[in-house]
Protein backbone atom coordinates (compact mmCIF):
# COMPACT_ATOMS: atom_id res chain seq x y z
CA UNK A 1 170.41 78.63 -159.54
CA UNK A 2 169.40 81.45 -161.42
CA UNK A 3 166.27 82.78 -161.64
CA UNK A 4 163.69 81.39 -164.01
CA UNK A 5 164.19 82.86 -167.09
CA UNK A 6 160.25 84.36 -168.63
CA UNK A 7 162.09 84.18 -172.01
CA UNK A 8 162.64 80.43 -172.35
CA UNK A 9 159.98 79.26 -175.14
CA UNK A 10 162.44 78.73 -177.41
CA UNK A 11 161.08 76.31 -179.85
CA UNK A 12 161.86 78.37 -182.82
CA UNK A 13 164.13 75.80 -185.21
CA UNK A 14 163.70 72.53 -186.54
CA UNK A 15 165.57 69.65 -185.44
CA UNK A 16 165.54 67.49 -189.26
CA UNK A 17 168.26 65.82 -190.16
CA UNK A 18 171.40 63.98 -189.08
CA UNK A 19 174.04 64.57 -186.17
CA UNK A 20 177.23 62.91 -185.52
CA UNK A 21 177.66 62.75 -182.24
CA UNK A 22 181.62 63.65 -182.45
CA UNK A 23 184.35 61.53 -180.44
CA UNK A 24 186.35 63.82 -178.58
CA UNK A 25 190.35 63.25 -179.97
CA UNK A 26 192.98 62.78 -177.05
CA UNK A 27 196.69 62.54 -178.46
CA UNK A 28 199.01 60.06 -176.97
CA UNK A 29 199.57 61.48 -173.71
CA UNK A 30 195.80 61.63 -172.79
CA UNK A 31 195.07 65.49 -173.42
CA UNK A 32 191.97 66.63 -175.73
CA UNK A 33 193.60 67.40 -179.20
CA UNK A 34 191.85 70.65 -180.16
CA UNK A 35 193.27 70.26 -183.64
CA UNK A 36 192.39 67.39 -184.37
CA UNK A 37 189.00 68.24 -183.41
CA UNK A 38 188.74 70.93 -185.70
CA UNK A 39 190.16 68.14 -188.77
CA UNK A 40 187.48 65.96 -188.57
CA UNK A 41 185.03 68.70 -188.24
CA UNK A 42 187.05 70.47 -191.74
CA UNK A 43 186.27 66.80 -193.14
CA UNK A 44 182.31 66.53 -191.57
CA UNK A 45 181.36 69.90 -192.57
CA UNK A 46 181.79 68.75 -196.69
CA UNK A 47 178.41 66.70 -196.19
CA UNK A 48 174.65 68.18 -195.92
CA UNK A 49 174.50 67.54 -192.03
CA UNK A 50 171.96 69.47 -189.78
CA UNK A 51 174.63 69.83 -187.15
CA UNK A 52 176.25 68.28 -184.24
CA UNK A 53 176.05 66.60 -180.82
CA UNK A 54 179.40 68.38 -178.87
CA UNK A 55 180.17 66.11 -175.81
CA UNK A 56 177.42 63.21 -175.90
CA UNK A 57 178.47 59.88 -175.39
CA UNK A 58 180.60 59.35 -178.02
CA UNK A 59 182.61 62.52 -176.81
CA UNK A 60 183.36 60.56 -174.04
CA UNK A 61 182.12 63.79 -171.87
CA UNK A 62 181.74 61.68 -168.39
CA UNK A 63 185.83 61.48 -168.53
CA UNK A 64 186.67 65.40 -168.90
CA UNK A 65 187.21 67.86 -166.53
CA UNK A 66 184.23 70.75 -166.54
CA UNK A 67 188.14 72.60 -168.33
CA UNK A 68 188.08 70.26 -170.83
CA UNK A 69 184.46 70.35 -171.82
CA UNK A 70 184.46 73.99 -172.36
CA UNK A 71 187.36 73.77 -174.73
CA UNK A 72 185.77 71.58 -176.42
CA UNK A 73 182.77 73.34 -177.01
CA UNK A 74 184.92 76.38 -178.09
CA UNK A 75 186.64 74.74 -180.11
CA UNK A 76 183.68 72.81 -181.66
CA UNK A 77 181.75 76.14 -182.46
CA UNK A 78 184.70 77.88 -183.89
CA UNK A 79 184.77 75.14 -186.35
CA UNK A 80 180.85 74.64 -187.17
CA UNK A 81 179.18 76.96 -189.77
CA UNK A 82 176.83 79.21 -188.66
CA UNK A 83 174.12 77.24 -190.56
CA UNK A 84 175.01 74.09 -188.61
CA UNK A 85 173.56 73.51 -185.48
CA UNK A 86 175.93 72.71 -181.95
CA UNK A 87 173.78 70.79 -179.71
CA UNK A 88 175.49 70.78 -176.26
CA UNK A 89 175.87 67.95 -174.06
CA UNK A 90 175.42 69.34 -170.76
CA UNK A 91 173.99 66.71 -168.57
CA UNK A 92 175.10 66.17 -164.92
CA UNK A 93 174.12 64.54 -161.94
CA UNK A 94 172.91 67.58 -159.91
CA UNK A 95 170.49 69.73 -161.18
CA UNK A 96 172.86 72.36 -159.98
CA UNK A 97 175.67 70.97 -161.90
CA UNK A 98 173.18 70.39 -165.24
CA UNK A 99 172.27 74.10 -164.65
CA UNK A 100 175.50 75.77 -164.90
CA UNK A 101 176.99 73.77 -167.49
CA UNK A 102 174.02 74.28 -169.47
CA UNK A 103 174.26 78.03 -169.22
CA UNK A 104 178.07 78.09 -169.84
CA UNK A 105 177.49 76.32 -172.79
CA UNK A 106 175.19 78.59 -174.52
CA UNK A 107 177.33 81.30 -173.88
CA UNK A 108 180.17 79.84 -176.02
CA UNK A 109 176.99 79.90 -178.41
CA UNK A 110 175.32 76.48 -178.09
CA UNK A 111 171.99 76.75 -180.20
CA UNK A 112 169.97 73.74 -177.94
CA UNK A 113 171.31 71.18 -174.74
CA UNK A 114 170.93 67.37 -174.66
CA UNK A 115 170.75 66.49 -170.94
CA UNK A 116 171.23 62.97 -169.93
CA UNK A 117 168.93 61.44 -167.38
CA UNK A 118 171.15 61.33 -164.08
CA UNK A 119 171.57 57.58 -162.65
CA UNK A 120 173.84 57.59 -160.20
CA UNK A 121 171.59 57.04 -157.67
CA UNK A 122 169.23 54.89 -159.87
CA UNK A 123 166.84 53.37 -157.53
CA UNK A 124 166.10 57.29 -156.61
CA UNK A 125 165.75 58.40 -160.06
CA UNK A 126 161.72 58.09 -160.79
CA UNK A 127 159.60 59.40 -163.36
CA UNK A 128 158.48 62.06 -161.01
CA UNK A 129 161.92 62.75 -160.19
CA UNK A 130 163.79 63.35 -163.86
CA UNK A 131 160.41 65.31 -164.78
CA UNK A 132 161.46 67.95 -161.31
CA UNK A 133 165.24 67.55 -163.04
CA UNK A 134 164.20 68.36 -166.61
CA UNK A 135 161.94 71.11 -165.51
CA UNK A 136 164.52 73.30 -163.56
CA UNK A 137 166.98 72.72 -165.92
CA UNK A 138 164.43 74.23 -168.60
CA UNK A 139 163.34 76.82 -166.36
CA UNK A 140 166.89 78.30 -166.33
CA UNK A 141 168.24 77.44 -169.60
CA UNK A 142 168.13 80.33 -171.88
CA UNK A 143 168.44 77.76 -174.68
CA UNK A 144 165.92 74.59 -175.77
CA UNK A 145 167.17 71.11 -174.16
CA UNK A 146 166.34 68.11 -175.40
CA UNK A 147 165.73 64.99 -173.22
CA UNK A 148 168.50 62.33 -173.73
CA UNK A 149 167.58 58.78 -173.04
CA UNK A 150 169.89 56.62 -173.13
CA UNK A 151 169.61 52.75 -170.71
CA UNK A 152 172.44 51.53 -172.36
CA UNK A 153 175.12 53.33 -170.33
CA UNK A 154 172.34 54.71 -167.58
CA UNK A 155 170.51 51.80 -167.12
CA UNK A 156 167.49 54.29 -166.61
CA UNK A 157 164.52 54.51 -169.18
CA UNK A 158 162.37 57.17 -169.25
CA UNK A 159 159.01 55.66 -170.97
CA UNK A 160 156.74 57.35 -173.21
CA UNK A 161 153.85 58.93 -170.34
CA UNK A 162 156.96 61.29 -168.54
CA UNK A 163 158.66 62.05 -171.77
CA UNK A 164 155.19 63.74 -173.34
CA UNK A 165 154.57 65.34 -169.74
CA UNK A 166 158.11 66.93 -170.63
CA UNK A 167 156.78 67.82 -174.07
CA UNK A 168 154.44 70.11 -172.43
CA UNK A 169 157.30 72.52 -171.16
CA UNK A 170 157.86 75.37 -173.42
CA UNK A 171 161.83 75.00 -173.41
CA UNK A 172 161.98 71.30 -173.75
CA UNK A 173 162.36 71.03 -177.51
CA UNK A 174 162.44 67.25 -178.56
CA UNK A 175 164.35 64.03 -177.22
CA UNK A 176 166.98 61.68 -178.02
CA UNK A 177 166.19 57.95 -177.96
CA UNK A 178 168.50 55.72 -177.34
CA UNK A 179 166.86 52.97 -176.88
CA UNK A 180 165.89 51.13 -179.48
CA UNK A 181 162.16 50.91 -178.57
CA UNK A 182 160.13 52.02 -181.47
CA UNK A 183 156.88 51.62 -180.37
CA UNK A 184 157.70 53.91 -177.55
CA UNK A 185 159.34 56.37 -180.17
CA UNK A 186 155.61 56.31 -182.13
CA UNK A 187 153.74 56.55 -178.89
CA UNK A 188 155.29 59.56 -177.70
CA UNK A 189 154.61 60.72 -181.39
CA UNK A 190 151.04 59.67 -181.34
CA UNK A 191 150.53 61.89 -178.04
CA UNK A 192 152.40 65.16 -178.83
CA UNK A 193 150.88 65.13 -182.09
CA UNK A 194 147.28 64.41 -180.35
CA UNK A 195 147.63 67.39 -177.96
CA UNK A 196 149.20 69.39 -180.65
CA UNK A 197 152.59 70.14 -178.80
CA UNK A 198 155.65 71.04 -180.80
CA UNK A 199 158.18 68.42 -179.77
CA UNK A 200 160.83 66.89 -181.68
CA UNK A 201 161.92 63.24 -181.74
CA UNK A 202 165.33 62.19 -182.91
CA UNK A 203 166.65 58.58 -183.39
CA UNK A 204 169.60 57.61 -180.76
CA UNK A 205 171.09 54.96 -182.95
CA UNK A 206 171.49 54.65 -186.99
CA UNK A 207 170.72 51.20 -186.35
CA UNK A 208 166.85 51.74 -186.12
CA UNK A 209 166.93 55.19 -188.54
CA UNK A 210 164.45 54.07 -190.77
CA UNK A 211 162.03 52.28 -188.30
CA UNK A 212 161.91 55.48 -186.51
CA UNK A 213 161.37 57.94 -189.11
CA UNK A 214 158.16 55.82 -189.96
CA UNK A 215 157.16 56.44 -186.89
CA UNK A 216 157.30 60.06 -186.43
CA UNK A 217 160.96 61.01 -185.94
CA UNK A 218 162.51 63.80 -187.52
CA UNK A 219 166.42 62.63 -187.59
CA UNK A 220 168.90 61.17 -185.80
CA UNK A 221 172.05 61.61 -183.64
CA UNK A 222 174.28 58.55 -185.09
CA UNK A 223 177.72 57.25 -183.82
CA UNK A 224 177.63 56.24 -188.17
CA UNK A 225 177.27 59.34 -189.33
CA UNK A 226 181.22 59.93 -187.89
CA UNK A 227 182.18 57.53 -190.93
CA UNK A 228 179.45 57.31 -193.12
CA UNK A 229 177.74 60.79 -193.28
CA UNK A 230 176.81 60.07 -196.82
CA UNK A 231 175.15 57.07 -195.97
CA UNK A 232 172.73 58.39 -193.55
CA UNK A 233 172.03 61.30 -194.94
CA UNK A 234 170.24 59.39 -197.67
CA UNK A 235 168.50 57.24 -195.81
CA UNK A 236 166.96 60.06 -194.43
CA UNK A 237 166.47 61.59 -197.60
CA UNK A 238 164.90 58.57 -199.54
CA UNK A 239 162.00 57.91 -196.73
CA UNK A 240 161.22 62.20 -197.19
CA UNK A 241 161.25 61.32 -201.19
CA UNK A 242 159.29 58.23 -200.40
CA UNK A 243 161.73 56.18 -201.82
CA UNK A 244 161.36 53.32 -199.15
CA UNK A 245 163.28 50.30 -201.01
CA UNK A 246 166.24 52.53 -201.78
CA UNK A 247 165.99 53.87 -197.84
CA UNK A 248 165.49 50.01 -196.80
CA UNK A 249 168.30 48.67 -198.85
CA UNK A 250 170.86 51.50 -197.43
CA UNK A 251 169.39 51.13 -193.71
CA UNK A 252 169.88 47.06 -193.38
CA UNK A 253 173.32 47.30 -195.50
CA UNK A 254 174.63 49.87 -192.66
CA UNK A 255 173.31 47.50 -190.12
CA UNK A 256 176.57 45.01 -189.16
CA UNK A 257 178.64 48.53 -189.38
CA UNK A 258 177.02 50.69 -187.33
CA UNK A 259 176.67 47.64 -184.49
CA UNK A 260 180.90 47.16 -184.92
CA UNK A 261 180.83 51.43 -183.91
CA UNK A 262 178.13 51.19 -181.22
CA UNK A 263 177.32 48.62 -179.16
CA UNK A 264 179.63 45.76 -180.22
CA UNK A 265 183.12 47.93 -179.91
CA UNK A 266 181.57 51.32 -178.69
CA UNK A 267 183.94 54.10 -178.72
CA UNK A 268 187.02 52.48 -179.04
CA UNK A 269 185.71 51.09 -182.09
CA UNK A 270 184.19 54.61 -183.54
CA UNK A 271 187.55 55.35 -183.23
CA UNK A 272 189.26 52.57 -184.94
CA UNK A 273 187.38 53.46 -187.96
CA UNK A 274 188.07 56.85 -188.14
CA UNK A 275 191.82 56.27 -188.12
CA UNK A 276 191.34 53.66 -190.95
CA UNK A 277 189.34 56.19 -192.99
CA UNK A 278 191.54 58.68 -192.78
CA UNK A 279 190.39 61.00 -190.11
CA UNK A 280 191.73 61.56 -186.84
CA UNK A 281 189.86 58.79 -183.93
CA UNK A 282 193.26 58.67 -181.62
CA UNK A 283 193.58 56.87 -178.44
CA UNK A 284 190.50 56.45 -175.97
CA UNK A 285 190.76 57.91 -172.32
CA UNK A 286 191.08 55.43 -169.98
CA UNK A 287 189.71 53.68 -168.29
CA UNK A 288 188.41 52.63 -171.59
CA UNK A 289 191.00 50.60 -174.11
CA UNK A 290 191.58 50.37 -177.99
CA UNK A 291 190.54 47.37 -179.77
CA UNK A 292 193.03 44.46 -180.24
CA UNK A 293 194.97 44.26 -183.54
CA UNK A 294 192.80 41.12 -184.99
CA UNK A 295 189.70 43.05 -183.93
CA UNK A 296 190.83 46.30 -185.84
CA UNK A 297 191.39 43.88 -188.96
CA UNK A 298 187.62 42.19 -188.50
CA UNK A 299 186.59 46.03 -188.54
CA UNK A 300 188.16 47.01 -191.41
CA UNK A 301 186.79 43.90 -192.84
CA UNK A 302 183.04 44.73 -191.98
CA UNK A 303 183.49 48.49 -193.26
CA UNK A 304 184.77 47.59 -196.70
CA UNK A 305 181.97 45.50 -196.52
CA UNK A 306 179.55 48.21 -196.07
CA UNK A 307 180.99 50.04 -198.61
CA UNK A 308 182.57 52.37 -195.87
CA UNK A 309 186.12 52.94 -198.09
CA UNK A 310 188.84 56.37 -197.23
């Protein structure tokens, strides 16, 4: 590990706004397809978006080589304006690993990491022990990380009381919640705000946007905002203007189509839906599979639906 860094208070830039959280394109025989990357991003970079997550879930980051994921990340900040920002997925299971990932990735000119708790060894991984992880990771990170929490695919939760000790660190910018809890996502708001600690909360899911922007988040990383970056943008938008019917009406009519891109058909399905809009989704890397043919069609189905059209 590198020495701790007595430069790291780097909570100089404001999170607000949306993120996709962009798939990562493989062509048919398996191998990240760089162009195709840059496409989408061509096609993403038309909308007022704050930026993007490089490598989170939806990149499908926990199936590429540490080769691969630095490609990527060139490739992904080639391609993003300079007034966009890259948000690094950098998250390992050693703090080692986390470390030097982390610090690769900034120097391909990451402005901010999202580290994912580690799990592997779940029964191990404690509040007092992802509060150690976080902390050396910030220590030697010569950019702001964010916290990512995300049970779903970890099946570890950080709760509210470790994610506001975090807070406290002057490198650890904000967090990503992924799961769903809102009154968590207000509680952690109602303490950083009480002790007056700049900290930045973004939604993990576009299916609880609004709730948590009423709350005290600032944005949100969204699998939706792959195919309908229009769409949450103004969600956002109407609950800043106040305009909470218009925001309500958009946030429960996205509701059945971000569940068919998240947690109904995940990925695969993300990547369905780019195809039939137009954009490049490709195959999945396996082990994971593409959605049967009559699934793709009740897709399509619940996208028109939404008003999600090429």
């Amino acid at each position: 590990m590198k020495e701790k860094n007595p430069t790291t208070n780097q909570k100089t830039f404001r999170l607000d706004g949306i993120y996709p959280p962009l798939p990562t394109p493989f062509d048919e025989k398996g191998q990240a397809a760089l162009e195709a990357l840059k496409s989408n991003l061509a096609f993403l970079n038309r909308f007022d978006l704050r930026g993007f997550i490089v490598l989170g879930t939806n990149g499908e980051y926990v199936m590429l080589s540490e080769k691969e994921k630095l490609l990527v990340l060139e490739t992904a900040r080639a391609a993003i304006p300079a007034d966009k920002l890259m948000i690094a997925g950098t998250g390992c299971q050693s703090t080692a690993g986390t470390i030097d990932l982390t610090q690769k990735a900034a120097e391909i000119g990451a402005d901010a990491a999202l580290i994912i708790t580690p799990s592997y060894y779940r029964s191990q991984m404690t509040p007092a022990t992802l509060i150690h992880h976080y902390r050396a990771v910030a220590d030697n990170s010569p950019i702001p990380i964010l916290v990512y929490n995300m049970p779903a695919s970890t099946n570890v939760d950080l709760e509210a009381e470790p994610i506001v000790t975090l807070a406290r660190h002057p490198n650890i910018m904000g967090v990503k919640d992924s799961s769903g809890n809102v009154v968590k996502i207000g509680d952690i708001y109602r303490q950083v705000q009480k002790e007056g600690l700049d900290f930045q909360i973004l939604a993990g899911s576009a299916g609880f946007l609004l709730p948590a922007l009423s709350v005290g988040a600032v944005g949100g990383v969204l699998a939706l905002a792959n195919i309908a970056p229009a769409q949450c943008i103004a969600i956002h938008r109407f609950f800043l203007e106040g305009k909470l019917q218009e925001a309500r009406d958009l946030q429960t009519r996205m509701i059945p189509v971000n569940a068919a891109v998240t947690a109904r058909w995940s990925v695969p399905g993300l990547k369905a839906a780019m195809d039939f809009l137009g954009m490049y989704g490709g195959p999945v890397r396996q082990p994971l599979l593409p959605i049967p043919d009559e699934t793709r069609k009740l897709l399509e189905t619940i996208l028109l639906e939404g008003g999600i059209k090429k």
